[in-house]
N, C-alpha and C. Protein backbone atom coordinates (compact mmCIF):
# COMPACT_ATOMS: atom_id res chain seq x y z
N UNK A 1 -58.68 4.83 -83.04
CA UNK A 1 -57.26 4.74 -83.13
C UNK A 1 -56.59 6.03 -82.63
N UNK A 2 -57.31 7.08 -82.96
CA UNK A 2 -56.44 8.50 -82.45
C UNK A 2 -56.89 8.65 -81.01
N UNK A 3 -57.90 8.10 -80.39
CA UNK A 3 -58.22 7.94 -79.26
C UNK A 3 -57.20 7.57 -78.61
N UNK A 4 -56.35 6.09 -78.74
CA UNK A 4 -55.36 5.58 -78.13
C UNK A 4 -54.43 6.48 -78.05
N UNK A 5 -53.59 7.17 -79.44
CA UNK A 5 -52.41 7.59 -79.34
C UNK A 5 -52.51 8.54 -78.41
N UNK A 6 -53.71 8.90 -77.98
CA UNK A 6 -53.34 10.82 -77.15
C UNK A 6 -53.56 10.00 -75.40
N UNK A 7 -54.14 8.60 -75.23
CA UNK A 7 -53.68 8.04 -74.12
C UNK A 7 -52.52 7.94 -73.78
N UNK A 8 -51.62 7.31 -74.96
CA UNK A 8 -50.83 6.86 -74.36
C UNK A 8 -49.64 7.90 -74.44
N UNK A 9 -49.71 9.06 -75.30
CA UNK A 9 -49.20 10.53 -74.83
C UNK A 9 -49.28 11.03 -73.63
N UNK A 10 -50.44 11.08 -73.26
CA UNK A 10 -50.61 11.26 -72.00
C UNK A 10 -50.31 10.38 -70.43
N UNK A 11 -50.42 9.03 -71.18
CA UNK A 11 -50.14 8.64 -69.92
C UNK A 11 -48.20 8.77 -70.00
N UNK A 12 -47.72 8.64 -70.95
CA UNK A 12 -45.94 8.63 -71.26
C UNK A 12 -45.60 10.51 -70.53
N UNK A 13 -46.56 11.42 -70.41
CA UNK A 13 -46.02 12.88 -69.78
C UNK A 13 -46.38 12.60 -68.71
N UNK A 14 -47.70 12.10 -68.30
CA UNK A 14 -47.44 11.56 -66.87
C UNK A 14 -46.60 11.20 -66.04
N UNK A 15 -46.13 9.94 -66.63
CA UNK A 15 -44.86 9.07 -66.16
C UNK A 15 -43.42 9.67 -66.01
N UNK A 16 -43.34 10.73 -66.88
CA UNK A 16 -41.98 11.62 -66.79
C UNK A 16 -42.25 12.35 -65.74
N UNK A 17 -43.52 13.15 -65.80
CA UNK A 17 -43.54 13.98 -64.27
C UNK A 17 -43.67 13.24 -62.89
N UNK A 18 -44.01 12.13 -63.00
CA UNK A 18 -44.57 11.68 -61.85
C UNK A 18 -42.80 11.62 -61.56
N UNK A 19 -41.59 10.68 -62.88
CA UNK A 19 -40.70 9.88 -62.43
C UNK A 19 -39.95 11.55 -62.00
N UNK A 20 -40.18 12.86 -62.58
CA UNK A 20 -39.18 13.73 -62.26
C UNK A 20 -39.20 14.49 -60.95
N UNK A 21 -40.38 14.26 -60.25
CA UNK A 21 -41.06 14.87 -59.06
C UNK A 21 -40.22 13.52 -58.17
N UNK A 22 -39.77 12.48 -57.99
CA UNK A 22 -39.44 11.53 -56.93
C UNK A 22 -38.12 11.59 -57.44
N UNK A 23 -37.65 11.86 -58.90
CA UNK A 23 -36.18 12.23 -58.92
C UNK A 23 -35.78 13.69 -57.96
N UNK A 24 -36.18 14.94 -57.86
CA UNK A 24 -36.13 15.82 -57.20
C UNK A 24 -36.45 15.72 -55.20
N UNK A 25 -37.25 14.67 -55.55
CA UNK A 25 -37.30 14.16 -53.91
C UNK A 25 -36.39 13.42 -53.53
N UNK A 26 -35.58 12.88 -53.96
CA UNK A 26 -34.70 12.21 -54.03
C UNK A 26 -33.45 12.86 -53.89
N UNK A 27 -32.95 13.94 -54.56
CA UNK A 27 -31.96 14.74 -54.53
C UNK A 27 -32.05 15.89 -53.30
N UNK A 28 -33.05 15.83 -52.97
CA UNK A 28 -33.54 16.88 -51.39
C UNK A 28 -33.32 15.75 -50.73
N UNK A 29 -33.59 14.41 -50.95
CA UNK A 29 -33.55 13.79 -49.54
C UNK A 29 -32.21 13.55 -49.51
N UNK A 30 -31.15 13.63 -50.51
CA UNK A 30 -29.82 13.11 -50.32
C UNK A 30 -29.16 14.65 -49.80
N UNK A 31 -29.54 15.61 -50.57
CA UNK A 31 -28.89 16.85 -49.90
C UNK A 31 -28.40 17.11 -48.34
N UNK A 32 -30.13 16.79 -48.11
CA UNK A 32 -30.47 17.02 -46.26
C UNK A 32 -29.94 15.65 -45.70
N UNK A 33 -29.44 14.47 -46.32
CA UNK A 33 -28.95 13.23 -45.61
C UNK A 33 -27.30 14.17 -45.25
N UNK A 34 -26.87 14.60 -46.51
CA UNK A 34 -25.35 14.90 -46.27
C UNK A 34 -25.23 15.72 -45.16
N UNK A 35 -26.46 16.88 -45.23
CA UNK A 35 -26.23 18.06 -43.80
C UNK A 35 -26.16 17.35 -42.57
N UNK A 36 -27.56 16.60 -42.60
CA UNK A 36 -27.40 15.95 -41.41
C UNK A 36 -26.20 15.43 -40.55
N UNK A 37 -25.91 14.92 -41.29
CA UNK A 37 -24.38 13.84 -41.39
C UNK A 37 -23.52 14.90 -40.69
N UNK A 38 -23.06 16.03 -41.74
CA UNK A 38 -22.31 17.11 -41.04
C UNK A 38 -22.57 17.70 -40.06
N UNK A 39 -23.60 17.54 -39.87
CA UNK A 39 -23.96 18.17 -38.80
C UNK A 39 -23.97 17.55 -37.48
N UNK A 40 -24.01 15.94 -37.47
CA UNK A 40 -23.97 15.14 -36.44
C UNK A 40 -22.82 14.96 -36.34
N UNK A 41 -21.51 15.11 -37.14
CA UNK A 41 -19.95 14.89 -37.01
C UNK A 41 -20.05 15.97 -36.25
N UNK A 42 -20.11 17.08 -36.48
CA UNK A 42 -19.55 18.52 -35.57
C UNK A 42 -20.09 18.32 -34.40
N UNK A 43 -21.25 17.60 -34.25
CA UNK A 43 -22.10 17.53 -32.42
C UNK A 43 -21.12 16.69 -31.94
N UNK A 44 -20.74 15.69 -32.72
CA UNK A 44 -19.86 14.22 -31.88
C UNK A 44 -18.45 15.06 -31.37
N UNK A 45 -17.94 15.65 -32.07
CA UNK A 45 -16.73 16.06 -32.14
C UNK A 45 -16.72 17.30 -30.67
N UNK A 46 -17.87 18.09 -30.18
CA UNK A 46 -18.23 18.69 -29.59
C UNK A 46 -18.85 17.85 -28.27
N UNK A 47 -19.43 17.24 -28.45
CA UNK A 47 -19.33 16.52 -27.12
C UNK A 47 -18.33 15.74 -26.19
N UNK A 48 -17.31 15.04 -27.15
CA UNK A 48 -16.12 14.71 -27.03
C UNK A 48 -15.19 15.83 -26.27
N UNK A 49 -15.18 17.22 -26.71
CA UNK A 49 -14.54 17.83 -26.38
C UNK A 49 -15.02 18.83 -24.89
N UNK A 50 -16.69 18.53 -24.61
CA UNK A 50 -17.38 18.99 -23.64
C UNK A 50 -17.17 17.85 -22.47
N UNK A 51 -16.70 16.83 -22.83
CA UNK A 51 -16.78 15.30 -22.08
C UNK A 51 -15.31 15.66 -21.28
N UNK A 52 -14.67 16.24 -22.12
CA UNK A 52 -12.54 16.37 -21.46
C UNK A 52 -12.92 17.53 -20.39
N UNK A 53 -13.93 18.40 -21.16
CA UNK A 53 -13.66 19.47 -20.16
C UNK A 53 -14.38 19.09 -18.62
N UNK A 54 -15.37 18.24 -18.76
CA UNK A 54 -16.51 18.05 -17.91
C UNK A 54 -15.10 17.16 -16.86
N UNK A 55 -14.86 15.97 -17.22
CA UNK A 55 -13.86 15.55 -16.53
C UNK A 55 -12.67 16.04 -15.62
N UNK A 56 -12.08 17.38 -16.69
CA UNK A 56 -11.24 17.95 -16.08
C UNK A 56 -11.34 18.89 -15.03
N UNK A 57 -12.91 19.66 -15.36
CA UNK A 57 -13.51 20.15 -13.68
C UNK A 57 -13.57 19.17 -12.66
N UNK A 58 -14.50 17.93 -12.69
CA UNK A 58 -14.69 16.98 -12.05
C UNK A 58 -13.30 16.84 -11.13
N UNK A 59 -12.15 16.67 -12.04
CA UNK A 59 -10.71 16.82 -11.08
C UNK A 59 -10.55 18.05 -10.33
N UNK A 60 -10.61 18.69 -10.61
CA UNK A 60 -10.51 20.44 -10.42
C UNK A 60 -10.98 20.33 -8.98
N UNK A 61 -12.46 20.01 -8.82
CA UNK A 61 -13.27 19.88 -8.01
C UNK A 61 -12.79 18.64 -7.08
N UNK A 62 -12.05 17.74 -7.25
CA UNK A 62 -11.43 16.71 -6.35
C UNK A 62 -10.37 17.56 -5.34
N UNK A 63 -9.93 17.97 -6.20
CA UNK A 63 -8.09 18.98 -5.82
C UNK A 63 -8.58 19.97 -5.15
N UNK A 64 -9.70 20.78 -5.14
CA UNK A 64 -10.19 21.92 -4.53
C UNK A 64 -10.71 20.71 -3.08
N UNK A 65 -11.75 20.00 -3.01
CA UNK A 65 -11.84 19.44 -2.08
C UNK A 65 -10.89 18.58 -0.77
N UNK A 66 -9.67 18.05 -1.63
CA UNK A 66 -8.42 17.90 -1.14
C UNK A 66 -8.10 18.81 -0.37
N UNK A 67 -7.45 19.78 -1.17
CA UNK A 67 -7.38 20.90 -0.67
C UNK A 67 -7.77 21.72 0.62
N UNK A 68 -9.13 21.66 0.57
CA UNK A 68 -10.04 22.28 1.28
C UNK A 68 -9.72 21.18 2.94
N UNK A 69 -9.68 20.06 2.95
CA UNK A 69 -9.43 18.92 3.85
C UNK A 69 -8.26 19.14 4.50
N UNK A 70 -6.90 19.16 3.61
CA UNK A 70 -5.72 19.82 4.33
C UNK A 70 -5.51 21.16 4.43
N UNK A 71 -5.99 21.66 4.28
CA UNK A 71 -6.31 23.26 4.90
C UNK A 71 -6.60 23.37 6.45
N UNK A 72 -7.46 22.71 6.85
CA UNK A 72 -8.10 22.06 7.76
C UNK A 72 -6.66 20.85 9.15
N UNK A 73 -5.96 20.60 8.53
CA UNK A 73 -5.41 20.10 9.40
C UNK A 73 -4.12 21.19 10.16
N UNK A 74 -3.46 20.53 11.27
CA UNK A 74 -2.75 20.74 11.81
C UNK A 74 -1.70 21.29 11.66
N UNK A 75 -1.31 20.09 10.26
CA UNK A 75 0.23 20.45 9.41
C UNK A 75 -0.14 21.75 8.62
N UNK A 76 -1.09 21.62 8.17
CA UNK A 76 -1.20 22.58 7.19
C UNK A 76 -0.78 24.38 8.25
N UNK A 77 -1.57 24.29 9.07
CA UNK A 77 -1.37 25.40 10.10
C UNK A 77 0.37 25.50 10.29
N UNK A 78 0.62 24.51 10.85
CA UNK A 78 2.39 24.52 11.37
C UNK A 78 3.58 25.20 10.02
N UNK A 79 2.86 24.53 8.95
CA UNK A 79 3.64 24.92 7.44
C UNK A 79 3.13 26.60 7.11
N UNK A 80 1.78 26.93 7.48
CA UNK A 80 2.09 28.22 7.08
C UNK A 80 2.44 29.16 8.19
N UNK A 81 2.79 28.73 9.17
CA UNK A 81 3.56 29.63 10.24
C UNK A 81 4.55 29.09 10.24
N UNK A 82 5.46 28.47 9.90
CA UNK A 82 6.59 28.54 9.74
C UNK A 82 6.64 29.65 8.31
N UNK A 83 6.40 29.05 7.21
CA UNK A 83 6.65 29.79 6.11
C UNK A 83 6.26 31.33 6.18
N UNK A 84 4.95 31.69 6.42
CA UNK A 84 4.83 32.83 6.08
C UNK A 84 5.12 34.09 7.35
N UNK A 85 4.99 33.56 8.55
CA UNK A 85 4.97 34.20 9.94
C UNK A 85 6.39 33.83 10.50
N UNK A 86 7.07 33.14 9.85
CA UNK A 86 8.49 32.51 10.36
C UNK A 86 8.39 32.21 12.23
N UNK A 87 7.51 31.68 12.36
CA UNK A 87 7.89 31.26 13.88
C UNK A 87 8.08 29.87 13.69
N UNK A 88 8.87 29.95 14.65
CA UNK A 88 9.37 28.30 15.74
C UNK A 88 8.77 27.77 16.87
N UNK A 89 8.85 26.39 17.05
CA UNK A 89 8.70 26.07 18.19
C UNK A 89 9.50 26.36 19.31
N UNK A 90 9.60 26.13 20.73
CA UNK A 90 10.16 26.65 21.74
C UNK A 90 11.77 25.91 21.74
N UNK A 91 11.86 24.86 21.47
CA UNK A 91 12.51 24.03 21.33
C UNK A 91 13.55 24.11 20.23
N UNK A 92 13.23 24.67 19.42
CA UNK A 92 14.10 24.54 17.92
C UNK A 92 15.02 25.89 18.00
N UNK A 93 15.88 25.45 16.95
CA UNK A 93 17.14 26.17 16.77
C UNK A 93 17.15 26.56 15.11
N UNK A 94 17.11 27.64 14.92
CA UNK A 94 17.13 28.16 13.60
C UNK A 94 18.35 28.73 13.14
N UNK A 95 18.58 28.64 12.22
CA UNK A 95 19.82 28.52 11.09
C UNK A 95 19.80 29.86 10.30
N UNK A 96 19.99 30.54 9.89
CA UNK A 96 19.91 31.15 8.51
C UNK A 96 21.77 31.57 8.11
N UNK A 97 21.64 30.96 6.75
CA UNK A 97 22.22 30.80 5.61
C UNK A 97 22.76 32.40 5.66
N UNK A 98 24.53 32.86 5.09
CA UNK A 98 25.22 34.26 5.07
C UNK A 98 24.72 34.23 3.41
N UNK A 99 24.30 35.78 3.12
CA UNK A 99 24.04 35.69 1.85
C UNK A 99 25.57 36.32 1.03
């Protein structure tokens, strides 16, 4: 009879450690669920914001190529000699405004 009782003592401290060791695994696995979590909001939120910028070079890089194309033409030449070199054609008659 005293045989039994110290079984089933034993097996009842068992059962608390076994149940308090998967309660503690349990609370680590929920800890590191929450980091995670936070931690995958701040990546989303960061890629989102790497995605605007990536795009907005992508334009950058359209407008520079544009750019680069009418640079290249004719007009573009005629507009900055008029503007910056102020010449005319042979033909034309220039104006300037009394200040």
């Amino acid at each position: 009879m005293r045989k039994k009782r110290r079984d089933r003592g034993s097996n009842r401290r068992g059962m608390v450690c076994i149940s308090a060791v998967v309660l503690v695994l349990l609370v680590t696995l929920f800890v590191q669920s929450n980091t995670i979590k936070q931690k995958n909001a701040i990546y989303t939120a960061q890629e989102a914001q790497l995605q605007t910028q990536l795009e907005a070079e992508e334009q950058r890089a359209k407008d520079i190529e544009d750019m680069k194309a009418y640079m290249q033409t004719k007009e573009y030449a005629e507009k900055v000699a008029r503007d910056k070199l102020g010449l005319v054609y042979k033909d034309e008659i220039l104006f300037k405004e009394d200040e």
